[in-house]
Protein backbone atom coordinates (compact mmCIF):
# COMPACT_ATOMS: atom_id res chain seq x y z
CA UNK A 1 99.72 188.81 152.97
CA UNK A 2 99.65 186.01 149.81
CA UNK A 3 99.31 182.88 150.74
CA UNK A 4 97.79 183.58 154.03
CA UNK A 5 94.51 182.17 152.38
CA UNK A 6 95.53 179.95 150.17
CA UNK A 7 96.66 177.93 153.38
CA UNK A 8 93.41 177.43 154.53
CA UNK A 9 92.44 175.29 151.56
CA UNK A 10 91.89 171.37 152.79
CA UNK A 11 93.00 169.18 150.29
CA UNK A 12 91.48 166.22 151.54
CA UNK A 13 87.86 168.01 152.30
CA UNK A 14 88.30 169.40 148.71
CA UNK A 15 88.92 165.66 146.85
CA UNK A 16 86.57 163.69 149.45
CA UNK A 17 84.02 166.01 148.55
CA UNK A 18 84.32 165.36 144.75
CA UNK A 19 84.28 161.44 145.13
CA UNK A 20 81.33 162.00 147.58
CA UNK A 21 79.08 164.00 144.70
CA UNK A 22 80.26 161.66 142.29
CA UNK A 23 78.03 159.08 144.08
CA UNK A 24 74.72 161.08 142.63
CA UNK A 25 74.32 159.72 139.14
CA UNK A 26 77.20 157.44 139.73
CA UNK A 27 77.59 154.75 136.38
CA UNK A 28 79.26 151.44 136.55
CA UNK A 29 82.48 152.39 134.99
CA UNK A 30 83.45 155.01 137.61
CA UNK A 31 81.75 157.93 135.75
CA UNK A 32 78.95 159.94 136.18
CA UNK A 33 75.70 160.61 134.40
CA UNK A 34 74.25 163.62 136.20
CA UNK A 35 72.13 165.10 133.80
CA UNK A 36 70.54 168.83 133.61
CA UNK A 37 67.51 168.90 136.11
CA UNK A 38 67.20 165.58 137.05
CA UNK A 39 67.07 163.71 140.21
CA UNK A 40 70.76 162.88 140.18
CA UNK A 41 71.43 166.49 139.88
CA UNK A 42 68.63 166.94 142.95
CA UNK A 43 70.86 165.15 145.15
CA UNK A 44 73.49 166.62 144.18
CA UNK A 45 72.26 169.98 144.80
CA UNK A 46 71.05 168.72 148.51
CA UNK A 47 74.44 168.03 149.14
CA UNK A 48 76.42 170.80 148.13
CA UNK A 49 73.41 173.13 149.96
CA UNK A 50 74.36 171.42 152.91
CA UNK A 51 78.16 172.04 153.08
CA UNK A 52 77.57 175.60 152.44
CA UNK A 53 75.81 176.34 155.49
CA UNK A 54 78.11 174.45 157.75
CA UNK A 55 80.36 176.99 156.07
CA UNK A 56 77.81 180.03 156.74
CA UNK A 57 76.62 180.76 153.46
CA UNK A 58 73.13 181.46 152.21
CA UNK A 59 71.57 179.45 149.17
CA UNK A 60 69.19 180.39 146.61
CA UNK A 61 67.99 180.16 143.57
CA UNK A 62 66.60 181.78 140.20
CA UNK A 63 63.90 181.38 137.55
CA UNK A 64 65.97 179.81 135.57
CA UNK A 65 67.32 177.11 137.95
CA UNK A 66 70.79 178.10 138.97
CA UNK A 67 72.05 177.64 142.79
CA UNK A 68 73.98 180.51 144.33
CA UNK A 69 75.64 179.91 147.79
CA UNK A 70 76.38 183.15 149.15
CA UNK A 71 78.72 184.98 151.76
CA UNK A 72 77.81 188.39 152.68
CA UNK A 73 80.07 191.47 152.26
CA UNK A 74 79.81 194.90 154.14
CA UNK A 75 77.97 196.08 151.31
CA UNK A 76 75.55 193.56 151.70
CA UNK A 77 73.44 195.22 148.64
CA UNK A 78 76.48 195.54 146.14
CA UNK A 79 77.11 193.72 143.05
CA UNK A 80 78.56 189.97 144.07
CA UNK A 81 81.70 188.20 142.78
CA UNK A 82 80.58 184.92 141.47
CA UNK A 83 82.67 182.07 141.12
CA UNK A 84 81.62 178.67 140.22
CA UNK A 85 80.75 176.53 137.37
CA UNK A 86 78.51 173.41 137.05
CA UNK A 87 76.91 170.22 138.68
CA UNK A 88 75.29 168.87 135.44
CA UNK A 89 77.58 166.34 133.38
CA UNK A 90 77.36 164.42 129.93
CA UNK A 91 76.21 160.56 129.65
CA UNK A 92 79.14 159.37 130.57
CA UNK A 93 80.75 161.92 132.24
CA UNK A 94 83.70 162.33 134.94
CA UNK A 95 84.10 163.58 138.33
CA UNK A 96 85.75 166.81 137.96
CA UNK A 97 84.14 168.52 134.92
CA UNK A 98 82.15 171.41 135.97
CA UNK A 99 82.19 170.30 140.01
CA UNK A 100 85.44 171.26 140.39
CA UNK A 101 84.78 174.87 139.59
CA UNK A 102 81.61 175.24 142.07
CA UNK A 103 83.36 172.83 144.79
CA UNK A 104 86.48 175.03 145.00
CA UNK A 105 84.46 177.87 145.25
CA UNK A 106 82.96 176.37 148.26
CA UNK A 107 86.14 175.62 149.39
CA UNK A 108 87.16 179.14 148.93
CA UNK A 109 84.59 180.98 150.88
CA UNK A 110 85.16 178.88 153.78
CA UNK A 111 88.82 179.71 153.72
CA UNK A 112 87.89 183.29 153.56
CA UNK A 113 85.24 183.09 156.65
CA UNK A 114 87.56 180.90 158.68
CA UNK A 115 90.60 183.60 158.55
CA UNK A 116 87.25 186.10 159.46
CA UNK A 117 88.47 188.54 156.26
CA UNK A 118 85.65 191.27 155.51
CA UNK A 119 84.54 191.48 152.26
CA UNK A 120 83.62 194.68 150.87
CA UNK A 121 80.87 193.19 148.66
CA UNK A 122 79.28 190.13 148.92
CA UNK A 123 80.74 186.56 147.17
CA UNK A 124 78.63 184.07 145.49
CA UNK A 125 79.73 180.52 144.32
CA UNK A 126 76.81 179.82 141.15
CA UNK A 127 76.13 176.29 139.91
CA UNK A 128 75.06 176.99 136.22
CA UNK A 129 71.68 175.18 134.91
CA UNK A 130 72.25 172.64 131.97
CA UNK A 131 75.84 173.40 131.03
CA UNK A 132 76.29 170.71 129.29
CA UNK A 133 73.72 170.88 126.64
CA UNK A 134 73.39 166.95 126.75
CA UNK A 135 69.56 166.37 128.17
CA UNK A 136 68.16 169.71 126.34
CA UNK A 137 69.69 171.53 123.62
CA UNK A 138 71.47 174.20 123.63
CA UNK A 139 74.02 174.43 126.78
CA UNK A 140 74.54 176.54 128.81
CA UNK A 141 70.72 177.74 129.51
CA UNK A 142 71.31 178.72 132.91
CA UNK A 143 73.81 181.77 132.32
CA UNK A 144 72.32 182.93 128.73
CA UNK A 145 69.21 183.38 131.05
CA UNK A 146 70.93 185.21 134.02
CA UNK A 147 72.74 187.43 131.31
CA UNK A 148 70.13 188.04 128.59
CA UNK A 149 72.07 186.51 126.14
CA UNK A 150 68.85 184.59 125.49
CA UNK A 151 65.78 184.73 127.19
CA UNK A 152 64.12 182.08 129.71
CA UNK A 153 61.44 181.84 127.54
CA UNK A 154 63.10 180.33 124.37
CA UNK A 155 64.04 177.62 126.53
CA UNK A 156 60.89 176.40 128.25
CA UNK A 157 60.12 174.38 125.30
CA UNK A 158 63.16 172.40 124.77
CA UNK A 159 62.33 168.26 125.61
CA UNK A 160 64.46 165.87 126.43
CA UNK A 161 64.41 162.34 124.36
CA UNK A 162 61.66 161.37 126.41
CA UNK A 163 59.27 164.84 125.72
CA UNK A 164 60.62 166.09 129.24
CA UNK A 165 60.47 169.81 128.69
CA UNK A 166 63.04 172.33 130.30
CA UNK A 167 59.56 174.09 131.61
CA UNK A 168 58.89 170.42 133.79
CA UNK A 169 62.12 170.19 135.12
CA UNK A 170 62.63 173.63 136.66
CA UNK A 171 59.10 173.20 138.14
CA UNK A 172 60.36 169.80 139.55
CA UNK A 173 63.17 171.66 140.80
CA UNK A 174 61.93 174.35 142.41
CA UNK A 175 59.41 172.37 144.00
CA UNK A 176 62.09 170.14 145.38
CA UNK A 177 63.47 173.21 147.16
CA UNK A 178 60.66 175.26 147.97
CA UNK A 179 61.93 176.74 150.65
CA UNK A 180 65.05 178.23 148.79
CA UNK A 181 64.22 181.99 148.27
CA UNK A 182 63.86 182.44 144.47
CA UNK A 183 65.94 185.59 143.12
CA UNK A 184 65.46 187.55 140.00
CA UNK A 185 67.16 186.74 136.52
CA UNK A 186 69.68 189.73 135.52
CA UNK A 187 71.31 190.91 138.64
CA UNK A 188 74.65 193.27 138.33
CA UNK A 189 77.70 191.36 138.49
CA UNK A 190 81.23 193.16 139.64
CA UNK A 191 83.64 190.18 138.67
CA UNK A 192 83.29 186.30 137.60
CA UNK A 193 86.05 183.93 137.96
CA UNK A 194 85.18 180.18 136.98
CA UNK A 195 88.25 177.63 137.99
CA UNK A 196 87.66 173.86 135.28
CA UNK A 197 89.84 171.33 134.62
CA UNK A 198 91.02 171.82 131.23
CA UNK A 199 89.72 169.41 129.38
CA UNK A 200 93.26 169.05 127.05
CA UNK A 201 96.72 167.93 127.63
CA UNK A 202 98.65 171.40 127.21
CA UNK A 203 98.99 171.85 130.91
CA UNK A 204 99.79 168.29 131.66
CA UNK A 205 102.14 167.80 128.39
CA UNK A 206 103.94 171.23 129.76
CA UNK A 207 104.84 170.82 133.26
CA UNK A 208 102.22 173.59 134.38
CA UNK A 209 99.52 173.07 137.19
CA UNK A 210 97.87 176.55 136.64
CA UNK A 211 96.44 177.89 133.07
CA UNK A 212 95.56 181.33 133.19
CA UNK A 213 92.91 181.40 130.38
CA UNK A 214 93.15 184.15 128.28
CA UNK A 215 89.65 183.32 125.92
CA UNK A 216 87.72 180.56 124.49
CA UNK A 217 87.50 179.77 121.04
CA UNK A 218 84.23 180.26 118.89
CA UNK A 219 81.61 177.83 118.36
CA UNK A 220 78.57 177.20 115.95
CA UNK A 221 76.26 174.44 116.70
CA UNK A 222 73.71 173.10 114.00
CA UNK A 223 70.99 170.50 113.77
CA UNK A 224 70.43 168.87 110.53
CA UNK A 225 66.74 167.39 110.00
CA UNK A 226 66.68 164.76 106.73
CA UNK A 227 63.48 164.12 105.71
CA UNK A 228 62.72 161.08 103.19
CA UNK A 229 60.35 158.36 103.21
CA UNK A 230 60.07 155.02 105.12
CA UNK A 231 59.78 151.81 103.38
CA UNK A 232 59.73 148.17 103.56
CA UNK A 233 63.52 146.61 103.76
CA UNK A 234 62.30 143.47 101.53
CA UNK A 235 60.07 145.67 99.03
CA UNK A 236 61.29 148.80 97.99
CA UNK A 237 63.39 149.35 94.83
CA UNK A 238 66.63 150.66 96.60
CA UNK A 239 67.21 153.00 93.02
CA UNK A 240 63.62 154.25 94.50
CA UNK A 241 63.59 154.93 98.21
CA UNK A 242 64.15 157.95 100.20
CA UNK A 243 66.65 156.93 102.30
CA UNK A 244 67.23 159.38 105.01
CA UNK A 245 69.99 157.31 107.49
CA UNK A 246 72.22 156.85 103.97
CA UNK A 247 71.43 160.58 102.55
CA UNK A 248 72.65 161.84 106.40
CA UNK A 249 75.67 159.34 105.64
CA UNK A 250 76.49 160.87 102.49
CA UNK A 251 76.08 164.77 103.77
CA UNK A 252 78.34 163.60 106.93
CA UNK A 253 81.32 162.35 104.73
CA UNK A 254 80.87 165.03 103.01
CA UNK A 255 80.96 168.00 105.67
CA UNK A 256 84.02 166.02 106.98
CA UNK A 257 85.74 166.65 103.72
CA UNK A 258 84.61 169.89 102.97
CA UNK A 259 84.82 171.88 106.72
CA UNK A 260 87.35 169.53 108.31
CA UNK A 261 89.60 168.48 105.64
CA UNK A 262 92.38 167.24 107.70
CA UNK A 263 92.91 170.47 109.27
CA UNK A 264 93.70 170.30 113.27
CA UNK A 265 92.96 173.92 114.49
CA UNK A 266 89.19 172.89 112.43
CA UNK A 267 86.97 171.05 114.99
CA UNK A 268 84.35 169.56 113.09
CA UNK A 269 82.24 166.94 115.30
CA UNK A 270 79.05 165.39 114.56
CA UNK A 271 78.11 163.68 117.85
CA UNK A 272 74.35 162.71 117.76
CA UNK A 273 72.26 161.07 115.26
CA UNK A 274 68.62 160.23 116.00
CA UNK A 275 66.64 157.51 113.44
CA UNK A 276 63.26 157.15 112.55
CA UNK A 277 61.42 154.20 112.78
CA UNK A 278 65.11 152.95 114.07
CA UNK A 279 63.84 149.76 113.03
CA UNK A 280 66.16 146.69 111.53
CA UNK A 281 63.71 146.36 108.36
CA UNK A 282 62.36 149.86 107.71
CA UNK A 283 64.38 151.98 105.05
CA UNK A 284 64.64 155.12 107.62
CA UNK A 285 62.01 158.02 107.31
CA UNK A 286 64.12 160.74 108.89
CA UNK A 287 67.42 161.29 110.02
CA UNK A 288 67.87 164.49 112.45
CA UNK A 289 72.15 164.85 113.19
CA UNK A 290 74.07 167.61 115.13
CA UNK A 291 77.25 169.80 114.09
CA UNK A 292 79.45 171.17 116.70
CA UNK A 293 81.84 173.37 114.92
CA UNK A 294 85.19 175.31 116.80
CA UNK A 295 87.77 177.46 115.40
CA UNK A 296 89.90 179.88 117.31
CA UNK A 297 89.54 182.53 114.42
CA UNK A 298 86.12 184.14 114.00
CA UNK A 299 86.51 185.12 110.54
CA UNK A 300 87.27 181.89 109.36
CA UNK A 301 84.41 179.85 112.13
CA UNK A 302 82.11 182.44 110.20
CA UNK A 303 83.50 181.09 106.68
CA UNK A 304 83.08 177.37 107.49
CA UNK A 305 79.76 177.24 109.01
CA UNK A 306 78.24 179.49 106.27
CA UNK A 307 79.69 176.37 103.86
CA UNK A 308 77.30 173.37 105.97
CA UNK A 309 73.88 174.60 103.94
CA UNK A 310 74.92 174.20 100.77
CA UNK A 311 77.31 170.86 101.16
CA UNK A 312 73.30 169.45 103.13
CA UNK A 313 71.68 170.03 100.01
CA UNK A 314 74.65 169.23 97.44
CA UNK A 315 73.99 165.53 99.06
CA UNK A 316 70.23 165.58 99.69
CA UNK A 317 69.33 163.19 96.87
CA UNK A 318 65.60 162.00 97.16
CA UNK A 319 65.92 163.36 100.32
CA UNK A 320 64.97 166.97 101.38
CA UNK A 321 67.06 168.68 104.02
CA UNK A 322 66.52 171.51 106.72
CA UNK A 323 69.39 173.00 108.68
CA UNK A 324 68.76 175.37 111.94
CA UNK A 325 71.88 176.94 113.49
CA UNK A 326 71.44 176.48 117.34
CA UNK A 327 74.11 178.79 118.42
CA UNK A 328 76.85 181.27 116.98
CA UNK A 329 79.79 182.07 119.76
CA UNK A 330 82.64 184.34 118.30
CA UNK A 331 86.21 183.65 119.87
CA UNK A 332 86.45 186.14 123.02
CA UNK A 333 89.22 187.50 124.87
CA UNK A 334 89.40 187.89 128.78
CA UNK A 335 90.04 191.17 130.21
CA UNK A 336 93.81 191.70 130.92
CA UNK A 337 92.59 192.32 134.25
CA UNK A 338 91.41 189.20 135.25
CA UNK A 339 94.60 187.17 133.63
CA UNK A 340 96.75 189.71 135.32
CA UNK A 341 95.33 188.49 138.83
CA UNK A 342 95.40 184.62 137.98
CA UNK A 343 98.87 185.10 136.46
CA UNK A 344 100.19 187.05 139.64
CA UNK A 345 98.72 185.57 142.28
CA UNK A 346 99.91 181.91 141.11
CA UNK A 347 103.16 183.25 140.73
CA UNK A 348 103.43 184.76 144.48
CA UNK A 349 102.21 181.26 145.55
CA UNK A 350 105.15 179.61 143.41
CA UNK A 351 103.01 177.42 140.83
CA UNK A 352 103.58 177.25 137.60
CA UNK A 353 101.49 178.74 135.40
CA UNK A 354 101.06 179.08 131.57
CA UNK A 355 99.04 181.43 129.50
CA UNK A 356 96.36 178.83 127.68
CA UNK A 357 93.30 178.92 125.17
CA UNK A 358 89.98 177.49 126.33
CA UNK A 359 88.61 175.06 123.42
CA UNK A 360 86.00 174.10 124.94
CA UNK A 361 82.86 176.11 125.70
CA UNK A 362 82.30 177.60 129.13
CA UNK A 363 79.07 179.55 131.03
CA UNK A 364 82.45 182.37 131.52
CA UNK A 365 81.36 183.16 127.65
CA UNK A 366 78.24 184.75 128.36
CA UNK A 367 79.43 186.09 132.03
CA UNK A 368 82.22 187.84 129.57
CA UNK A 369 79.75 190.37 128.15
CA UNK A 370 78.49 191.62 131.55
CA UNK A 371 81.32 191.73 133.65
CA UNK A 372 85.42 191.30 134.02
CA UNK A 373 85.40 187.65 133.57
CA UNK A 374 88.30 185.28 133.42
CA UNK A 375 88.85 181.64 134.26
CA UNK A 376 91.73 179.34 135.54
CA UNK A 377 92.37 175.84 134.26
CA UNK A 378 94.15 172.83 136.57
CA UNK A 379 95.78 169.63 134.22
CA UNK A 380 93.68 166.65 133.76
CA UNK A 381 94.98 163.07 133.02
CA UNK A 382 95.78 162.49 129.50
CA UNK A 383 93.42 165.86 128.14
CA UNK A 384 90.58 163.19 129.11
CA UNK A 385 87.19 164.98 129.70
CA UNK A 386 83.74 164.00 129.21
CA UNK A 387 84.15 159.94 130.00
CA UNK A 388 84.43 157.83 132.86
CA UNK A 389 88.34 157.78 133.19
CA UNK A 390 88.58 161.82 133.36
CA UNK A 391 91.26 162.06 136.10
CA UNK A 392 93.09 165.08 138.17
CA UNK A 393 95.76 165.13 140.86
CA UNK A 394 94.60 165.95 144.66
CA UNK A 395 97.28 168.81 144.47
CA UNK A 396 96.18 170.01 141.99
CA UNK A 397 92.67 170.27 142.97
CA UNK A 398 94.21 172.52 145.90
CA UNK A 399 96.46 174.63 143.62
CA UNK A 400 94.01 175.91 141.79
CA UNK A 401 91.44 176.60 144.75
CA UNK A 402 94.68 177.97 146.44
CA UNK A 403 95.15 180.51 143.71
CA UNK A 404 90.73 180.94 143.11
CA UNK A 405 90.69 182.06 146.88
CA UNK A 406 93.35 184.67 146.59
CA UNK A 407 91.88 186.31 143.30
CA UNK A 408 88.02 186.05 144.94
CA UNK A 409 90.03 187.95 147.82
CA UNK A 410 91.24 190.67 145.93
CA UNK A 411 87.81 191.32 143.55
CA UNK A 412 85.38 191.41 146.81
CA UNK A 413 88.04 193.52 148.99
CA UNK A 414 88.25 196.36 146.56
């Protein structure tokens, strides 16, 4: 019967548990900077392995550094349901981004193996490596590598600001849990559901504590490298020097004018720029920037980003320019029959629910094109996300684990 499952969601174990992982990589400001594969993310790893076996299940882990917790099903060898979402945050991340969608997952299965429910195929909550794309570039390593969307390999290379490589952190990682069995990349799927705050005010602005996502929006990521000449600040001829921070200026103002133009549903963000020398009284010798670009239409992401070459060199000057595209995302839909079970099953439990768009990215993209995928959002404070004062309600933290057990109910009982 609905609902019967739902009621064995704990509020307060579900929101204790969130302040209590917020301690690993815990900043002064109330946030949290947990990033991909380090030792914040260690702990937190130690501690979410230990409340899943209190609650019975099994962890393990990949090549490509991704914790699964999992409960077993009567066809113990079938394709899993996965559920889950992230541990990794940004520099000055929140509490709920990402956690929420592995902790209510946890929260789930224990609901389902307290009321002693058989599963007909096993159930797997999945705590995607490097989401966040903010300690190696791109995002979202973890499940391109468990899908084949990219392969491991591409990735091994990537450093951090401090010549970290993704390569030395998975080693680090796996050797911190050694005794974790180590599972292969590319495993059959049969459903994945990921539950995430939503990162926007819709939900919030509208009265609704349950967004039934029905896609996310495309993305293109780029990273411009502006190459000039360093010079003495006292010295050189300005009309002479190769400025590279001012050319990068120019291009920026530019690409804000020419892709973003005032234009809301555009999403046009340039959100890291790295100097060299970075020094008060040297005339920069290179300037490397990113470009995160978002539009819900596909046609017109592909129009825009296809623009960001030729504005670079327009505004190169002395300068000489490279630009690399780093990833190319089309907008997606979700199956009808994955926002057919959100949408029902929050409406037998009587909360409100609303049809929404993801904007931002999610490891549900690349799930999408290997199994029935579909995701459910919960209201944050304000549309606040990725800073220290991101903010949810305790009810609905339980609303939408209530509604995430019922749906992993009805995919693993089929």
């Amino acid at each position: 019967m609905t609902g019967d499952l739902a009621a064995g969601v704990d509020p307060e174990r579900l929101w204790e548990r969130h302040q209590h992982l917020a301690r690993h990589g815990a900043t002064e400001g109330g946030g949290v900077n947990r990033q991909a594969l380090s030792a914040a993310e260690v702990g937190a790893w130690r501690e979410v392995i230990g409340w899943a076996k209190d609650s019975g299940l099994a962890p393990f882990t990949d090549p490509a550094g991704n914790l699964f917790l999992r409960l077993g099903g009567v066809d113990d060898e079938g394709a899993p349901v996965l559920t889950g979402s992230h541990l990794d945050s940004q520099p000055s991340g929140g509490r709920f981004d990402g956690v929420f969608g592995v902790l209510a997952g946890l929260e789930a299965a224990h609901a389902i193996r307290s009321a002693g429910l058989e599963l007909a195929r096993p159930l797997e909550i999945v705590a995607w490596m490097n989401e966040e794309g903010s300690r190696f570039v791109p995002g979202m390593m973890g499940s391109a590598a468990f899908t084949g969307a990219a392969p491991l390999e591409s990735f091994l290379q990537v450093s951090d600001a401090d010549g970290v490589t993704v390569r030395d952190g998975l080693a680090a990682l796996h050797a911190a849990f050694s005794e974790l069995p180590l599972r292969p990349l590319g495993r059959p799927v049969a459903a994945y559901i990921e539950a995430h705050i939503e990162q926007g005010p819709i939900l919030e602005r509208e009265g609704c504590t349950i967004g039934v996502v029905t896609g996310i929006q495309g993305k293109r990521t780029f990273r411009v490298t502006v190459r000039g000449e360093e010079a003495h600040a006292g010295t050189s001829n300005p009309s002479e020097r190769k400025d590279a921070l001012l050319t990068a200026a120019r291009m920026i103002g530019a690409l804000d004018a020419g892709i973003q133009a005032g234009d809301d549903s555009i999403k046009f963000t340039v959100g890291r720029l790295d100097i060299t020398p970075n020094a008060p009284s040297v005339v920069a010798g290179t300037a490397v920037f990113s470009i995160d670009l978002r539009h819900v239409d596909s046609d017109v992401l592909a129009a825009l980003g296809d623009r960001i070459p030729a504005i670079c060199a327009a505004h190169s000057g002395r300068c000489s320019v490279d630009v690399v595209e780093l990833t190319n995302s089309r907008s997606l839909a979700f199956p009808e029959t994955m926002t057919r079970l959100v949408r029902g099953y929050a409406g037998a439990l009587g909360i409100p629910a609303m049809d929404i768009l993801s904007s931002a990215g999610h490891d549900a993209r690349f799930l999408h094109a290997v199994c029935p995928t579909g995701m459910i959002f919960i209201p944050c404070k304000d549309g606040i996300s990725h800073n220290p004062r991101e903010s949810v309600k305790k009810e609905d933290l339980a609303a939408g684990a209530r509604v995430l057990v019922e749906v992993l109910a009805a995919l693993a009982t089929r």
